[in-house]
PDB file of N, CA and C in Angstrom:
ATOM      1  N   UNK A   1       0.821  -1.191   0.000  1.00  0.00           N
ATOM      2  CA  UNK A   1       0.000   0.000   0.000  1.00  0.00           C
ATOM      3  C   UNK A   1       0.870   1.261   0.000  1.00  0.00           C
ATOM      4  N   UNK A   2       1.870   1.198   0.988  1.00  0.00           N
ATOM      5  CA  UNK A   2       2.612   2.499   0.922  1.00  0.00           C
ATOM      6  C   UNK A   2       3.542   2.444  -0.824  1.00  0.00           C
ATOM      7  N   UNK A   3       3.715   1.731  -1.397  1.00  0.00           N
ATOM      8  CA  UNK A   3       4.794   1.721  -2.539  1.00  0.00           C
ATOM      9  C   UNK A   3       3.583   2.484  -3.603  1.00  0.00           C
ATOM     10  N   UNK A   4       2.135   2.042  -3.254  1.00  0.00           N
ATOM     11  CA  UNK A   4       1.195   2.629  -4.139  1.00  0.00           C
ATOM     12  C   UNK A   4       1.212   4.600  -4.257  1.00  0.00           C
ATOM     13  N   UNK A   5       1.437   4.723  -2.862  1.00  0.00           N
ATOM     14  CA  UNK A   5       0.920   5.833  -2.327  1.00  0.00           C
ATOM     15  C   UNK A   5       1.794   7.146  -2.607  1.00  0.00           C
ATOM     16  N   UNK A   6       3.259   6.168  -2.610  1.00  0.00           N
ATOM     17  CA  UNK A   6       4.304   6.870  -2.966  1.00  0.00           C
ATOM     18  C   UNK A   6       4.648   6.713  -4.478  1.00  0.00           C
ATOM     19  N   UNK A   7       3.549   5.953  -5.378  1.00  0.00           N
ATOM     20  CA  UNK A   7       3.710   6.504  -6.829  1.00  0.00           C
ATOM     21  C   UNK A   7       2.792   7.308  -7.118  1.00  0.00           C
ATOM     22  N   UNK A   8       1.379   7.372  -6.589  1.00  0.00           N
ATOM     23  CA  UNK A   8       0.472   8.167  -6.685  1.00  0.00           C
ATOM     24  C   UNK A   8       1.056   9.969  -6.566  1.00  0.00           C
ATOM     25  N   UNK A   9       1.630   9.967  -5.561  1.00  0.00           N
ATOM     26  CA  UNK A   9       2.311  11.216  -5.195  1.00  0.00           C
ATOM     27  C   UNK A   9       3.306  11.297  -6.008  1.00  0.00           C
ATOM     28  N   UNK A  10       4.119  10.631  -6.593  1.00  0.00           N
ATOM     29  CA  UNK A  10       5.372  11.050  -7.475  1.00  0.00           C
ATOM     30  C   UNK A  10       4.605  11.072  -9.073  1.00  0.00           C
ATOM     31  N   UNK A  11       3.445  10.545  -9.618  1.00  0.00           N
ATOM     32  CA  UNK A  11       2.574  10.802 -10.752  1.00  0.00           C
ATOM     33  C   UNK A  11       2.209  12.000 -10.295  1.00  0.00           C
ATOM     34  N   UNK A  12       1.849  12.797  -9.260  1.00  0.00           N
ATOM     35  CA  UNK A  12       1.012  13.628  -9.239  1.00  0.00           C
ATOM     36  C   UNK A  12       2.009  15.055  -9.264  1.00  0.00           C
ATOM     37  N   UNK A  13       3.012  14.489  -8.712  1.00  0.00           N
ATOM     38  CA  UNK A  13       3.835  15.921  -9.003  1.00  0.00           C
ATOM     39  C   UNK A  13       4.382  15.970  -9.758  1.00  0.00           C
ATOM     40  N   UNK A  14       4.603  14.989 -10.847  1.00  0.00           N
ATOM     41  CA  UNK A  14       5.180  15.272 -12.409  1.00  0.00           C
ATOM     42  C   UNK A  14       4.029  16.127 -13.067  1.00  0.00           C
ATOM     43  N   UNK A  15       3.102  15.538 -12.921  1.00  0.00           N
ATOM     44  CA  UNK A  15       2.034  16.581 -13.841  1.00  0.00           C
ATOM     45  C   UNK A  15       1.847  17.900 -13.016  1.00  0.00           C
ATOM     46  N   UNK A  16       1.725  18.117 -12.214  1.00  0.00           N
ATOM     47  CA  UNK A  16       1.754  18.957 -11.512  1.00  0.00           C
ATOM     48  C   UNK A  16       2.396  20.459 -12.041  1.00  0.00           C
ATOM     49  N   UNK A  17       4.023  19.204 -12.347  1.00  0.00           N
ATOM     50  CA  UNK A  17       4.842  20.777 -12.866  1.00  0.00           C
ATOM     51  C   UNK A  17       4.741  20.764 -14.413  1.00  0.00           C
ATOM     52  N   UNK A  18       4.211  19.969 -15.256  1.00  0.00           N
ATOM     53  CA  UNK A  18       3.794  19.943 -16.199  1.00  0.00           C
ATOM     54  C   UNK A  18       2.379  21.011 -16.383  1.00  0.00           C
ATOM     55  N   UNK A  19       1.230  20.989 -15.753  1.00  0.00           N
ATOM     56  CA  UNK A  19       0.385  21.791 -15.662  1.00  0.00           C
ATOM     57  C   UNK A  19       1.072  23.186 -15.096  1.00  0.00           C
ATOM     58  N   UNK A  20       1.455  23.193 -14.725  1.00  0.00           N
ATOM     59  CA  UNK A  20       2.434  24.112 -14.350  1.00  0.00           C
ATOM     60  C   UNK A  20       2.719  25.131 -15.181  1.00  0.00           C
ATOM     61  N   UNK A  21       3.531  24.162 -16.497  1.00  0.00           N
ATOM     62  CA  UNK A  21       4.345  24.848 -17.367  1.00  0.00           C
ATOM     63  C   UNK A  21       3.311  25.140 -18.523  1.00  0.00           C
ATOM     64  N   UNK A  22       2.547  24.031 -18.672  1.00  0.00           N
ATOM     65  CA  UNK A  22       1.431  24.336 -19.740  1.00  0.00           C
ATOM     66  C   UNK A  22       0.580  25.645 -19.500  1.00  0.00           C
ATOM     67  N   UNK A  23       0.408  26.143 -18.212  1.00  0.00           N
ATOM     68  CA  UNK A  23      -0.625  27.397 -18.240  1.00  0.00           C
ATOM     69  C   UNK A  23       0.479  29.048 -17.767  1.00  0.00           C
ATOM     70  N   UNK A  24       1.755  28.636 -18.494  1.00  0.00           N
ATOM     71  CA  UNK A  24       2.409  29.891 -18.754  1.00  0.00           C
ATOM     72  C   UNK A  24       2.489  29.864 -17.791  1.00  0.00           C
ATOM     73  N   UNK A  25       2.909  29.692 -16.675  1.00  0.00           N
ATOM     74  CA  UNK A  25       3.245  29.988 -15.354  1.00  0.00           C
ATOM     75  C   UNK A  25       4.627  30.377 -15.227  1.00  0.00           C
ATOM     76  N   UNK A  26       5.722  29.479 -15.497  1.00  0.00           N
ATOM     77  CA  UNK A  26       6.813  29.830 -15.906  1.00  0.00           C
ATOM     78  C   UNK A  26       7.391  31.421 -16.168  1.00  0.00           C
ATOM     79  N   UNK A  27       6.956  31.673 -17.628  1.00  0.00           N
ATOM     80  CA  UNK A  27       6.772  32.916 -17.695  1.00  0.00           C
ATOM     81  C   UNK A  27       6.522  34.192 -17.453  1.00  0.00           C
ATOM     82  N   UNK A  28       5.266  33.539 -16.102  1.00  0.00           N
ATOM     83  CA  UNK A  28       4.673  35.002 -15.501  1.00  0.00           C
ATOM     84  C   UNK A  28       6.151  35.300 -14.317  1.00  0.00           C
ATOM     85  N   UNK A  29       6.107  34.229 -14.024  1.00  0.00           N
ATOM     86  CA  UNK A  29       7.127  33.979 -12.958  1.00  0.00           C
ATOM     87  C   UNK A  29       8.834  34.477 -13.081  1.00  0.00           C
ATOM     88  N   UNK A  30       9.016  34.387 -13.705  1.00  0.00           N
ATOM     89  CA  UNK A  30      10.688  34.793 -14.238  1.00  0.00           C
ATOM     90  C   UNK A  30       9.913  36.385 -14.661  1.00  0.00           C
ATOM     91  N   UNK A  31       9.133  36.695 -15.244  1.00  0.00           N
ATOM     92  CA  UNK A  31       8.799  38.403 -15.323  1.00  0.00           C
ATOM     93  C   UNK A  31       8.766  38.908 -13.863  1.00  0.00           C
ATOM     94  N   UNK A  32       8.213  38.311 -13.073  1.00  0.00           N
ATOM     95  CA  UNK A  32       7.630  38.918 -11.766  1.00  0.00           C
ATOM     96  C   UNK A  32       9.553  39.025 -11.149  1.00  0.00           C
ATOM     97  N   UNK A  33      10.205  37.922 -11.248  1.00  0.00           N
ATOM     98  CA  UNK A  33      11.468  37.976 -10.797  1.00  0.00           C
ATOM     99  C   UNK A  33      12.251  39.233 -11.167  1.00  0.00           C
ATOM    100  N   UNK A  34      12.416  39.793 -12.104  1.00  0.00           N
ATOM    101  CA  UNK A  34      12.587  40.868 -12.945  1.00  0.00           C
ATOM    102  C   UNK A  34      11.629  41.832 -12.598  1.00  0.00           C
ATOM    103  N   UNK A  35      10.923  42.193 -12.024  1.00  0.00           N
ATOM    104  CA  UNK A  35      10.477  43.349 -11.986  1.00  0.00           C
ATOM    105  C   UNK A  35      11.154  44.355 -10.334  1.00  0.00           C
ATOM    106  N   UNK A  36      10.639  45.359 -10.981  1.00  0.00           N
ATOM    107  CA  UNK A  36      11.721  46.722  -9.931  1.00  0.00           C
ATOM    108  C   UNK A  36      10.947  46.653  -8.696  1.00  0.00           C
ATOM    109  N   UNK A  37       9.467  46.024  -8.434  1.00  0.00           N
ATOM    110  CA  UNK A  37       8.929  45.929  -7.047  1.00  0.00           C
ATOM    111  C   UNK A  37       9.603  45.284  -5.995  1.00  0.00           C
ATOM    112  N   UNK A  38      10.196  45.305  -5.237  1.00  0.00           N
ATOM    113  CA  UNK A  38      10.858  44.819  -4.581  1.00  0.00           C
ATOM    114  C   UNK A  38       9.943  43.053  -3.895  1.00  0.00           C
ATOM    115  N   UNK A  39       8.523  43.732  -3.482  1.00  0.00           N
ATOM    116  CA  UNK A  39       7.465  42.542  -2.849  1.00  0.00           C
ATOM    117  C   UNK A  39       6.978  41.614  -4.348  1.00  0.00           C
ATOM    118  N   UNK A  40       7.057  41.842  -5.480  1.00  0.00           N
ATOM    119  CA  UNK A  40       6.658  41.056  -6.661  1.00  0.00           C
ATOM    120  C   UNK A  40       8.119  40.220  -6.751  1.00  0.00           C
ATOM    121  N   UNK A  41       9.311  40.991  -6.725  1.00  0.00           N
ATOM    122  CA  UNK A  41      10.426  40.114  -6.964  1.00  0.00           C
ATOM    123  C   UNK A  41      10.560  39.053  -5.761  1.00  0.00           C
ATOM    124  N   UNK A  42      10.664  39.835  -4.764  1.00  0.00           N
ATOM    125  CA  UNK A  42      10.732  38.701  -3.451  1.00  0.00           C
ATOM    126  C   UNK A  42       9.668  37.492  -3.984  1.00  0.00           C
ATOM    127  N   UNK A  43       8.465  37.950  -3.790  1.00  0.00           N
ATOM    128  CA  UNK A  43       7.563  36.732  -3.714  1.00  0.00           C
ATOM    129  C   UNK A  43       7.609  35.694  -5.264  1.00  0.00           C
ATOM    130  N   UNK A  44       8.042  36.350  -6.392  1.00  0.00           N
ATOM    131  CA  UNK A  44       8.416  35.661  -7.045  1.00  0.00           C
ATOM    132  C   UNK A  44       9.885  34.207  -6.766  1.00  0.00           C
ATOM    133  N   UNK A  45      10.964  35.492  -6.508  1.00  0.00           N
ATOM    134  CA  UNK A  45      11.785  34.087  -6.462  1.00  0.00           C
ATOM    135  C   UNK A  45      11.796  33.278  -4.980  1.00  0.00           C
ATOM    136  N   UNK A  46      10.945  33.563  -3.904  1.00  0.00           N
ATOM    137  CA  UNK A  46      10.772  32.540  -3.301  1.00  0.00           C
ATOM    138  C   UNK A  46       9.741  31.722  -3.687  1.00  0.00           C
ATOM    139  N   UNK A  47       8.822  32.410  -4.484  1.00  0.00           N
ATOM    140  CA  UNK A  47       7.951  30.901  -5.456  1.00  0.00           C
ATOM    141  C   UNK A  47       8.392  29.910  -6.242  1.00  0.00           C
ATOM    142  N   UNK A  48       9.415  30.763  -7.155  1.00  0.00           N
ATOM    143  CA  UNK A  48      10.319  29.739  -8.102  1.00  0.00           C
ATOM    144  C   UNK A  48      11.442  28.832  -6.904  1.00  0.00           C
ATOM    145  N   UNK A  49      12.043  29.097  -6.165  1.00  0.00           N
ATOM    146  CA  UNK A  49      12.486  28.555  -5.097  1.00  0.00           C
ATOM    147  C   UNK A  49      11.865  27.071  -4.734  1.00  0.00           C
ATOM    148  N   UNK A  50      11.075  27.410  -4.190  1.00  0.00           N
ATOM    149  CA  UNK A  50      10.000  26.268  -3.502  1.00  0.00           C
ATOM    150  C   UNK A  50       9.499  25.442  -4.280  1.00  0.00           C
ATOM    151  N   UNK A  51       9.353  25.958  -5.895  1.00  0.00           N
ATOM    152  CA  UNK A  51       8.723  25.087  -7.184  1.00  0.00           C
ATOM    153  C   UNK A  51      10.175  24.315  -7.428  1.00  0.00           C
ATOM    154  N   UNK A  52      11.338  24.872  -7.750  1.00  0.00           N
ATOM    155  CA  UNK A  52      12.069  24.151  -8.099  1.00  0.00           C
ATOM    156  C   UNK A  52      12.330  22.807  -7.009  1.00  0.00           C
ATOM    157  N   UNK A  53      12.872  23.318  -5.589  1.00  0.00           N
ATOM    158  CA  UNK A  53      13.080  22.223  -4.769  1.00  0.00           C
ATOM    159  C   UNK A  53      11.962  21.030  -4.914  1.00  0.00           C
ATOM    160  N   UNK A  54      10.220  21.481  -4.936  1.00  0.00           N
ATOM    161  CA  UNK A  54       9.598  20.498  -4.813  1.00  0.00           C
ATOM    162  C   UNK A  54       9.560  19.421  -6.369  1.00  0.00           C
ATOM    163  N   UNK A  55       9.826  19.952  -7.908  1.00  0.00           N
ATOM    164  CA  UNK A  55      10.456  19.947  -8.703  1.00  0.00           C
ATOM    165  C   UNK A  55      10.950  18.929  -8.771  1.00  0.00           C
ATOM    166  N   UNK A  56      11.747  18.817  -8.304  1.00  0.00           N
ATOM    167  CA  UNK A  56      13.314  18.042  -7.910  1.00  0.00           C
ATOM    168  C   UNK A  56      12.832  16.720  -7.737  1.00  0.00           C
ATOM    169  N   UNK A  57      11.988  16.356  -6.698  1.00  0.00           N
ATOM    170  CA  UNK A  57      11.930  15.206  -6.347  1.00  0.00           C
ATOM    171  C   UNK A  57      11.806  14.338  -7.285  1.00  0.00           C
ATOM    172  N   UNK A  58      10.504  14.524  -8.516  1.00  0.00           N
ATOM    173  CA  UNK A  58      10.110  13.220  -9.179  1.00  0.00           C
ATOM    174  C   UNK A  58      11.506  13.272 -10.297  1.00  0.00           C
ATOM    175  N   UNK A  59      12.716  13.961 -10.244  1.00  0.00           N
ATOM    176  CA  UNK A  59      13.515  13.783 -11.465  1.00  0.00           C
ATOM    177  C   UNK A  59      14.398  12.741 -11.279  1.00  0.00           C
ATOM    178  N   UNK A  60      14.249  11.910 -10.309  1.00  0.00           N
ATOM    179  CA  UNK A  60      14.883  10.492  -9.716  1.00  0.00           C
ATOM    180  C   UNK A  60      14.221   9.515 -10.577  1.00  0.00           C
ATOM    181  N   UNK A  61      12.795   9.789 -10.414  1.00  0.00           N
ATOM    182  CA  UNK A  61      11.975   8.602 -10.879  1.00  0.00           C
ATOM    183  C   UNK A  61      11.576   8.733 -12.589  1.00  0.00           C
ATOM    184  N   UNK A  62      11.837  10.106 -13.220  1.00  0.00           N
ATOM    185  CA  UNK A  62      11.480  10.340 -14.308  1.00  0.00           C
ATOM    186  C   UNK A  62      12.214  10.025 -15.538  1.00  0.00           C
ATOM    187  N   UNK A  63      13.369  10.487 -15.457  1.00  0.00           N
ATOM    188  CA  UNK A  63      14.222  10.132 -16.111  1.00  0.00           C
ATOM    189  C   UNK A  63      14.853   8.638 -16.103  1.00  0.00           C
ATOM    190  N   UNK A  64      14.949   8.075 -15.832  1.00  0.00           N
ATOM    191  CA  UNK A  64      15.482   6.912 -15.626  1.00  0.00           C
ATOM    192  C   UNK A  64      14.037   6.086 -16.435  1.00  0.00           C
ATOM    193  N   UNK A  65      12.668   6.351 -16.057  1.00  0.00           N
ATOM    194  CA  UNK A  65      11.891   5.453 -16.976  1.00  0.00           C
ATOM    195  C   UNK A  65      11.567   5.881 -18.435  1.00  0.00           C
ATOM    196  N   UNK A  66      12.283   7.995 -18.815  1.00  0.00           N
ATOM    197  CA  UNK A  66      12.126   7.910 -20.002  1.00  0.00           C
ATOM    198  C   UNK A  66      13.416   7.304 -20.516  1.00  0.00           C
ATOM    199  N   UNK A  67      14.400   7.249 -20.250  1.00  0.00           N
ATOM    200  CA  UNK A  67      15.547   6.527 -21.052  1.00  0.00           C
ATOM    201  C   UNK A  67      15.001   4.728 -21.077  1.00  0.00           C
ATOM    202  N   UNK A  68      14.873   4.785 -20.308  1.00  0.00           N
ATOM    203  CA  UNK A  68      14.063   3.113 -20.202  1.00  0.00           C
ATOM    204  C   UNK A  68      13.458   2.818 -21.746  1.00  0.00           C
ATOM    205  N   UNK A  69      12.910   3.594 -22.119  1.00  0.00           N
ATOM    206  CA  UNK A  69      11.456   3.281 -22.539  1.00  0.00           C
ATOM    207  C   UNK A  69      11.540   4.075 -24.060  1.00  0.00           C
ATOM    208  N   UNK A  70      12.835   4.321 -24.312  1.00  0.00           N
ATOM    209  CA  UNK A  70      13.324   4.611 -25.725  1.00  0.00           C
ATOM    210  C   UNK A  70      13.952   3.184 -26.594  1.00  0.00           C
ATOM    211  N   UNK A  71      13.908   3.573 -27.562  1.00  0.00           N
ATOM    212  CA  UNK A  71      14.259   1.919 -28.579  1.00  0.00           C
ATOM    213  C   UNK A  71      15.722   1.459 -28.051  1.00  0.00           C
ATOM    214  N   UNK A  72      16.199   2.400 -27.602  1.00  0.00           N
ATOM    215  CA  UNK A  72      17.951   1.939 -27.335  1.00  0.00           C
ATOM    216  C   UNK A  72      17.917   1.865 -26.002  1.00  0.00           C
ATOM    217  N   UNK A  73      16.913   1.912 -25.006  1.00  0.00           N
ATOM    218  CA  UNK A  73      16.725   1.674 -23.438  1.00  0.00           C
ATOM    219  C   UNK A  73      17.262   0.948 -22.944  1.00  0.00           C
ATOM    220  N   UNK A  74      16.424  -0.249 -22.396  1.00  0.00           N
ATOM    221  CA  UNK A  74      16.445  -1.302 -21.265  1.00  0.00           C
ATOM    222  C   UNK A  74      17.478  -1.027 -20.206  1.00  0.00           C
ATOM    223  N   UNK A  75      18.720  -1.695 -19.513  1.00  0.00           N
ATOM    224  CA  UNK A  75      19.293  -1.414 -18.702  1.00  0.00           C
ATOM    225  C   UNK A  75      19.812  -0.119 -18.812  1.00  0.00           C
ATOM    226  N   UNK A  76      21.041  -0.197 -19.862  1.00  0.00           N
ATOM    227  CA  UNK A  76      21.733   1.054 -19.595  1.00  0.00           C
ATOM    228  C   UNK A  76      21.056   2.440 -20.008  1.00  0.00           C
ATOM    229  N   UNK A  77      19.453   2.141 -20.496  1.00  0.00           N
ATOM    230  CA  UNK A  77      18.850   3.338 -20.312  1.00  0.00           C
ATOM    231  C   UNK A  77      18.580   3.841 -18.852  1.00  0.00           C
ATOM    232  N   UNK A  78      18.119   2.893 -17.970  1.00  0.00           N
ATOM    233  CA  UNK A  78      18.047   2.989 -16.549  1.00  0.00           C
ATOM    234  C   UNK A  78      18.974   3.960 -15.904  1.00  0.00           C
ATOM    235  N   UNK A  79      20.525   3.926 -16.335  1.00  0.00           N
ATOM    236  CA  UNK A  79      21.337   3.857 -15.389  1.00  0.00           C
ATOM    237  C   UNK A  79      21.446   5.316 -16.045  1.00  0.00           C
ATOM    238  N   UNK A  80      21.626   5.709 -17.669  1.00  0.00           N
ATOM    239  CA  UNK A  80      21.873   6.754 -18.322  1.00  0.00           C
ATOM    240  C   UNK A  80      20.746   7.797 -17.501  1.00  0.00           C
ATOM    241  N   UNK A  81      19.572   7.276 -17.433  1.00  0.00           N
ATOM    242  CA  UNK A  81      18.592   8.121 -16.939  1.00  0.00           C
ATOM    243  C   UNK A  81      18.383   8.630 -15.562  1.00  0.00           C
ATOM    244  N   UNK A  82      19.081   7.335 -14.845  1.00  0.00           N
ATOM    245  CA  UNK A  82      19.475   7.795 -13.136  1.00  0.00           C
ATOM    246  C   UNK A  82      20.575   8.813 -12.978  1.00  0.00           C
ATOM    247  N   UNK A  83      21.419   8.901 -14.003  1.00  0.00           N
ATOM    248  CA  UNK A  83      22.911   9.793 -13.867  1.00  0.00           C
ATOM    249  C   UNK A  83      22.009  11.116 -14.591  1.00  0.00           C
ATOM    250  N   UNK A  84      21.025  11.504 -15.530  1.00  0.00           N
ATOM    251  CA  UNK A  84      20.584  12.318 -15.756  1.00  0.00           C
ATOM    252  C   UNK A  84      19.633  13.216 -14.971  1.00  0.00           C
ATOM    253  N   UNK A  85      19.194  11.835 -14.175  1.00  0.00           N
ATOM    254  CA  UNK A  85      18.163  12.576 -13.049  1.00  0.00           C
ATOM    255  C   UNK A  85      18.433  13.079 -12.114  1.00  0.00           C
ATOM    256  N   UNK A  86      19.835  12.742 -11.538  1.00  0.00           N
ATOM    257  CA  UNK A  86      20.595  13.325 -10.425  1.00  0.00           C
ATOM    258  C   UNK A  86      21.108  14.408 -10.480  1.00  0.00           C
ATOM    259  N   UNK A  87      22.035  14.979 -11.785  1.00  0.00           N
ATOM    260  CA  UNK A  87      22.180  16.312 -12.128  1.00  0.00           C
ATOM    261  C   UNK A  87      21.047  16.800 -12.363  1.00  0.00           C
ATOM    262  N   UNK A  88      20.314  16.569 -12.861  1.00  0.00           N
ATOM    263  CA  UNK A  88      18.836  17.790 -12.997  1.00  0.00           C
ATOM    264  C   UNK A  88      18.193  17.550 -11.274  1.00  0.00           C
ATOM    265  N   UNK A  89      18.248  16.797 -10.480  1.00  0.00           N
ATOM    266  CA  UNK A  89      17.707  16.852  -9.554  1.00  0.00           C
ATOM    267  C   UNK A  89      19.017  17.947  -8.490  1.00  0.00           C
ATOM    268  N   UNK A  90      19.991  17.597  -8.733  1.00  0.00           N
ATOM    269  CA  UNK A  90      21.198  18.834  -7.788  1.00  0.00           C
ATOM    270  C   UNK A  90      21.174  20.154  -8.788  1.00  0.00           C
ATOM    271  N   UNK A  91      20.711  20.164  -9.768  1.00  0.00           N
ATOM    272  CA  UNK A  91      20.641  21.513 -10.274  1.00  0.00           C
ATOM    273  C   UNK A  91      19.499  22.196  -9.487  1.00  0.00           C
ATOM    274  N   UNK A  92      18.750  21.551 -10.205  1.00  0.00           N
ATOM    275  CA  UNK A  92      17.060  22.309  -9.266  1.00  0.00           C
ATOM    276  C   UNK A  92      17.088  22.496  -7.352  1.00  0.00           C
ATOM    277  N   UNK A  93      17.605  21.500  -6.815  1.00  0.00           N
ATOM    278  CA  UNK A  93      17.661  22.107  -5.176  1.00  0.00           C
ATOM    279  C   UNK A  93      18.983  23.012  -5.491  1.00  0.00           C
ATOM    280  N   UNK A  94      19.611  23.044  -5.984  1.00  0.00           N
ATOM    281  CA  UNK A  94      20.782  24.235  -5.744  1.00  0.00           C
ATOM    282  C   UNK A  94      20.422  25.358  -5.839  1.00  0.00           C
ATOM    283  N   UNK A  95      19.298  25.659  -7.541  1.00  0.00           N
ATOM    284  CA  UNK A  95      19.277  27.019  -7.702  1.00  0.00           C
ATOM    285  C   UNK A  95      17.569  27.355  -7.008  1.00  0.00           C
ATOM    286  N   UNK A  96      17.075  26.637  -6.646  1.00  0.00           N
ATOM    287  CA  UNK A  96      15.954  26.331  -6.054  1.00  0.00           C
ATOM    288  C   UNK A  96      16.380  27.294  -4.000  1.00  0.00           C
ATOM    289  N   UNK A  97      17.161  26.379  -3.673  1.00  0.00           N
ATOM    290  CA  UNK A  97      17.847  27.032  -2.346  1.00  0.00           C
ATOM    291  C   UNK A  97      18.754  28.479  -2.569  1.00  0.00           C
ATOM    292  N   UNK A  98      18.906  28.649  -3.854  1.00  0.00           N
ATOM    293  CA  UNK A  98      19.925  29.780  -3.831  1.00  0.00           C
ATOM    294  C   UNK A  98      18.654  31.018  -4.091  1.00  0.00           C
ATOM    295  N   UNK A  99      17.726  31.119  -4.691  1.00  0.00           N
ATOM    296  CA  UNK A  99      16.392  31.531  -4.668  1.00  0.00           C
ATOM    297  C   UNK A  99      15.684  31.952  -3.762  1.00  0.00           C
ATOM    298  N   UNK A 100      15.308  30.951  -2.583  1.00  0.00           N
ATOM    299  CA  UNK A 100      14.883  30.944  -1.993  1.00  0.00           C
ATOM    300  C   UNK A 100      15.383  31.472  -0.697  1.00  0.00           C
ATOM    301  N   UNK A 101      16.570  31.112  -0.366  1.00  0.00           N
ATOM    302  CA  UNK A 101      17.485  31.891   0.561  1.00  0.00           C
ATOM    303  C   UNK A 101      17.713  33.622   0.023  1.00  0.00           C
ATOM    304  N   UNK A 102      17.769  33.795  -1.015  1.00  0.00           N
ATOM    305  CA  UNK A 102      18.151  35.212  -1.673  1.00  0.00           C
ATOM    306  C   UNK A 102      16.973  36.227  -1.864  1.00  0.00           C
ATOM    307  N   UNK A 103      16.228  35.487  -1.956  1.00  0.00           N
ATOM    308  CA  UNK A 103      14.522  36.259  -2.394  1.00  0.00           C
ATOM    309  C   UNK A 103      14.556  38.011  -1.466  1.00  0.00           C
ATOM    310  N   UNK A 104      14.836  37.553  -0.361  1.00  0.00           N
ATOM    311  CA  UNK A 104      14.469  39.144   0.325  1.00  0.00           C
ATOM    312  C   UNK A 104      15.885  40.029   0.217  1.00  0.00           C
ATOM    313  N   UNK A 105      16.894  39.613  -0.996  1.00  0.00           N
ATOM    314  CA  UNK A 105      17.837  40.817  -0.922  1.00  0.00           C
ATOM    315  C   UNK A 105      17.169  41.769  -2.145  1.00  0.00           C
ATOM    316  N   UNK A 106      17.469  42.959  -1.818  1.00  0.00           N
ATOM    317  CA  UNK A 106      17.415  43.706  -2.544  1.00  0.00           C
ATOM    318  C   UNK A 106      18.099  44.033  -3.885  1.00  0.00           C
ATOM    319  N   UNK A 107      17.605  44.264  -4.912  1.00  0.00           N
ATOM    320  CA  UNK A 107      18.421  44.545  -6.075  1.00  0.00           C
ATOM    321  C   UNK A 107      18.821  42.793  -6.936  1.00  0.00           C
ATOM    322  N   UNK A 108      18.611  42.308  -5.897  1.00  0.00           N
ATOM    323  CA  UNK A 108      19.135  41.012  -6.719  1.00  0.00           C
ATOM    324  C   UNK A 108      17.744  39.953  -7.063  1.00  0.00           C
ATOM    325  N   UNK A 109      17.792  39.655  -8.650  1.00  0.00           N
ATOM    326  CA  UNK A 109      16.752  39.116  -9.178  1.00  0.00           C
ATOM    327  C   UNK A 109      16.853  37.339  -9.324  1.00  0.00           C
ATOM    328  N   UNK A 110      17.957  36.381  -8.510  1.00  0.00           N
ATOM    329  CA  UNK A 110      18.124  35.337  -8.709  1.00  0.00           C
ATOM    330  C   UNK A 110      18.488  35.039  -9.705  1.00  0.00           C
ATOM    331  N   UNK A 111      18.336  33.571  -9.900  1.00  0.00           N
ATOM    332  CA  UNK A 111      18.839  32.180 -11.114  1.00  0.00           C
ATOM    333  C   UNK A 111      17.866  32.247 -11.768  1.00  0.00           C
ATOM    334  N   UNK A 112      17.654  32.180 -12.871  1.00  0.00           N
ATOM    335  CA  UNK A 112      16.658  31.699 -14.030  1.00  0.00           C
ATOM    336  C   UNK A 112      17.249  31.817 -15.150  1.00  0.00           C
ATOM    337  N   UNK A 113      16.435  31.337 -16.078  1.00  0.00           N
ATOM    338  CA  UNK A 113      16.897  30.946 -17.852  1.00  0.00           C
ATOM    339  C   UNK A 113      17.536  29.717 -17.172  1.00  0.00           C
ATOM    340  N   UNK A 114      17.458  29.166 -16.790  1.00  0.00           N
ATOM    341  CA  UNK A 114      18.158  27.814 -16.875  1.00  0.00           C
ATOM    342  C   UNK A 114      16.899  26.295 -16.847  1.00  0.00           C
ATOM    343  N   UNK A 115      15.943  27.095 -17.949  1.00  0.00           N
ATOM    344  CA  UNK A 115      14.772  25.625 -18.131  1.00  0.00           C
ATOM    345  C   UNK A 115      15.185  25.018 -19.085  1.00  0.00           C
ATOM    346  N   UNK A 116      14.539  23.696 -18.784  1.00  0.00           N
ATOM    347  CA  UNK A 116      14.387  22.591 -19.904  1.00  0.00           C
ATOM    348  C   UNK A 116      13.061  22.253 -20.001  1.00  0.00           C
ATOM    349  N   UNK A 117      13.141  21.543 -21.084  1.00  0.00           N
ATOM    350  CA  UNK A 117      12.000  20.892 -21.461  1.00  0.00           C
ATOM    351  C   UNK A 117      11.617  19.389 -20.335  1.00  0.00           C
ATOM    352  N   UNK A 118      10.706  19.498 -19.818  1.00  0.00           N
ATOM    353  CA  UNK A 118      10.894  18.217 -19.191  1.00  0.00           C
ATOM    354  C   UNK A 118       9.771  17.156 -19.188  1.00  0.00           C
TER     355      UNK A 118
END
């Protein structure tokens, strides 16, 4: 039951940031980061912050089953896709925490431009 519960939750936050990205959110978000309000920038990059860290999690489980599941997959897609998921998963808590810790300085607009397609 718990192995269920804990795919239910890792399906749900892939789409999650997929719906996410599909309703321009992204976009509004990196503008708001950039803007001269000081309370729009803050609350922006501690949003992108918190999106990226939570983000992060399903890129363990994601990658590894899309390399899987390409014609040249099976094992060493696994392993190609676990070594892919780990750098995209230490990218995202890095600039995710560097965001989020930084949000209330002044003048400074954070990390961004650094998306992928995912």
């Amino acid at each position: 039951m718990k192995k269920r519960t804990l795919a239910i939750a890792l399906a749900l936050l892939t789409l999650a940031g997929r719906a996410y990205a599909a309703w321009g959110m992204e976009n509004w978000k990196e503008g708001q980061m950039a803007s001269a309000s000081y309370g729009e920038k803050a609350g922006a990059m501690a949003l992108n912050g918190l999106g990226r860290i939570l983000a992060a999690i399903p890129e363990i489980v994601y990658y590894p089953y899309a390399e899987a599941a390409t014609e040249k997959g099976g094992v060493e897609g696994v392993f190609r896709g676990l070594g892919i998921g780990l750098y995209h998963l230490g990218e995202d808590v890095v600039v995710g925490v560097a965001n989020l810790v930084s949000a209330p300085v002044p003048g400074y607009h954070g990390i961004s431009g650094l998306n992928r397609s995912k």
